[in-house]
Protein backbone atom coordinates (compact mmCIF):
# COMPACT_ATOMS: atom_id res chain seq x y z
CA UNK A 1 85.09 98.03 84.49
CA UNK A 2 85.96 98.74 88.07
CA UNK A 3 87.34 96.67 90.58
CA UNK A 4 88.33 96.18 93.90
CA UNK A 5 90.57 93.57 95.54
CA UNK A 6 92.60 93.69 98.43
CA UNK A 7 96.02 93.65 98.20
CA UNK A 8 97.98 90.19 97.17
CA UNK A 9 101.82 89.91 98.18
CA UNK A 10 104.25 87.62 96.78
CA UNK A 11 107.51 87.24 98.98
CA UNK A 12 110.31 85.23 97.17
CA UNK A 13 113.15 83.70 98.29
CA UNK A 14 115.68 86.74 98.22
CA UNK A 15 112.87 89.26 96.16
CA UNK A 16 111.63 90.64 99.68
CA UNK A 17 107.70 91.17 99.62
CA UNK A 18 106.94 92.04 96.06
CA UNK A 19 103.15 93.68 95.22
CA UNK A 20 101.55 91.96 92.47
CA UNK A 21 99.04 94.50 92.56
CA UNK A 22 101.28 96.71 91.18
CA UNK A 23 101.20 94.44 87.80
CA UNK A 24 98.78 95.90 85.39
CA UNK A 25 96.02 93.19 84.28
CA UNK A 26 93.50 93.65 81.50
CA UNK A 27 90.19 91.71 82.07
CA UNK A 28 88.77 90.20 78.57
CA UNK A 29 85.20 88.82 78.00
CA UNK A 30 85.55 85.17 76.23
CA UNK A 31 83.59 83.86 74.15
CA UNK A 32 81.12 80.83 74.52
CA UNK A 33 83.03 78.99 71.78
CA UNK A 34 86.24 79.67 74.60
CA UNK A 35 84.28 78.46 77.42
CA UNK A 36 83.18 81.67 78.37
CA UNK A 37 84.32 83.86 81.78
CA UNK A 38 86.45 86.46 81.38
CA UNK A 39 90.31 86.17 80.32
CA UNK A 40 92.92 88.22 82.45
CA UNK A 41 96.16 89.03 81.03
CA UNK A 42 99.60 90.47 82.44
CA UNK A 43 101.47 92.55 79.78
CA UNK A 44 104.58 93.33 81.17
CA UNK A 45 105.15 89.47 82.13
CA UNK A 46 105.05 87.08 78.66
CA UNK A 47 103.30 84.60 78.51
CA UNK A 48 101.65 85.51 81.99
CA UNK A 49 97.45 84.50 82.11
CA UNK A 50 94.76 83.38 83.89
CA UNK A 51 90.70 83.47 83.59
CA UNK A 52 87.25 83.23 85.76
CA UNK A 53 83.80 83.03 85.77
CA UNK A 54 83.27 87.02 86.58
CA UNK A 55 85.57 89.84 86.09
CA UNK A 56 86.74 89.86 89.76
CA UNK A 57 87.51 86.14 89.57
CA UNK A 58 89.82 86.82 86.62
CA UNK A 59 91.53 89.72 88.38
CA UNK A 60 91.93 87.51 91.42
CA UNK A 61 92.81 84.65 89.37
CA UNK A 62 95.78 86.93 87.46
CA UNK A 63 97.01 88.15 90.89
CA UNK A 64 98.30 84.54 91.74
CA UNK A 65 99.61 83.79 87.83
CA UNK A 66 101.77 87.19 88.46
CA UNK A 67 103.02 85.50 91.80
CA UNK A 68 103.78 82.12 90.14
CA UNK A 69 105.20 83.75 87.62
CA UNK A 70 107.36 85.48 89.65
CA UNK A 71 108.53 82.51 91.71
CA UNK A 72 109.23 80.71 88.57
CA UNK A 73 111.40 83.62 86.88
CA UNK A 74 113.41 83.86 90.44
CA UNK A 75 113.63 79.76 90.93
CA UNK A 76 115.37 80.13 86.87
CA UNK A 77 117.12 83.04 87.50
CA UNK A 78 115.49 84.89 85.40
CA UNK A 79 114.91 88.79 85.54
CA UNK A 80 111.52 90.17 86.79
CA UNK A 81 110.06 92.96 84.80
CA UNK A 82 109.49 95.68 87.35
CA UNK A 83 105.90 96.57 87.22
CA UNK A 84 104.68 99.85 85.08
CA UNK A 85 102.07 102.20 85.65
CA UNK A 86 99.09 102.81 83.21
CA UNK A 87 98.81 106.52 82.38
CA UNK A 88 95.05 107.66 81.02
């Protein structure tokens, strides 16, 4: 699957701007038993997930779970993972 989505940007309190872009996400197809929609999923953050009705949705949707995520770790004081490239 392909997508395209302009970029989000998280700033937190003393993170400067962060890209969440940068985060990878993998988009998963649900099942009807799981309500169906598509399942998007941060790796590099634990615990870090969100879903949609369509692929883009989900990718959309996992953008702003990265950002809360982030904002939660920092408002702890918790480390952020820095984000790592796929290689193919």
């Amino acid at each position: 699957m392909s997508f395209t989505l302009a970029n989000a940007r998280f700033e937190g309190a003393d993170m400067g701007e962060r890209d969440v872009t940068l985060y990878e996400v993998r988009i998963y197809p649900l099942t009807s038993e799981a309500g169906g929609g598509f399942a998007a999923v941060a790796p590099g953050l634990s615990g870090c997930r969100s879903d949609g009705e369509t692929p883009e949705e989900a990718l959309a949707n996992g953008y702003d779970a990265i950002a809360c995520w982030i904002e939660a770790a920092n408002e702890m004081g918790r480390a952020v993972p820095q984000p790592k490239r796929m290689t193919i």
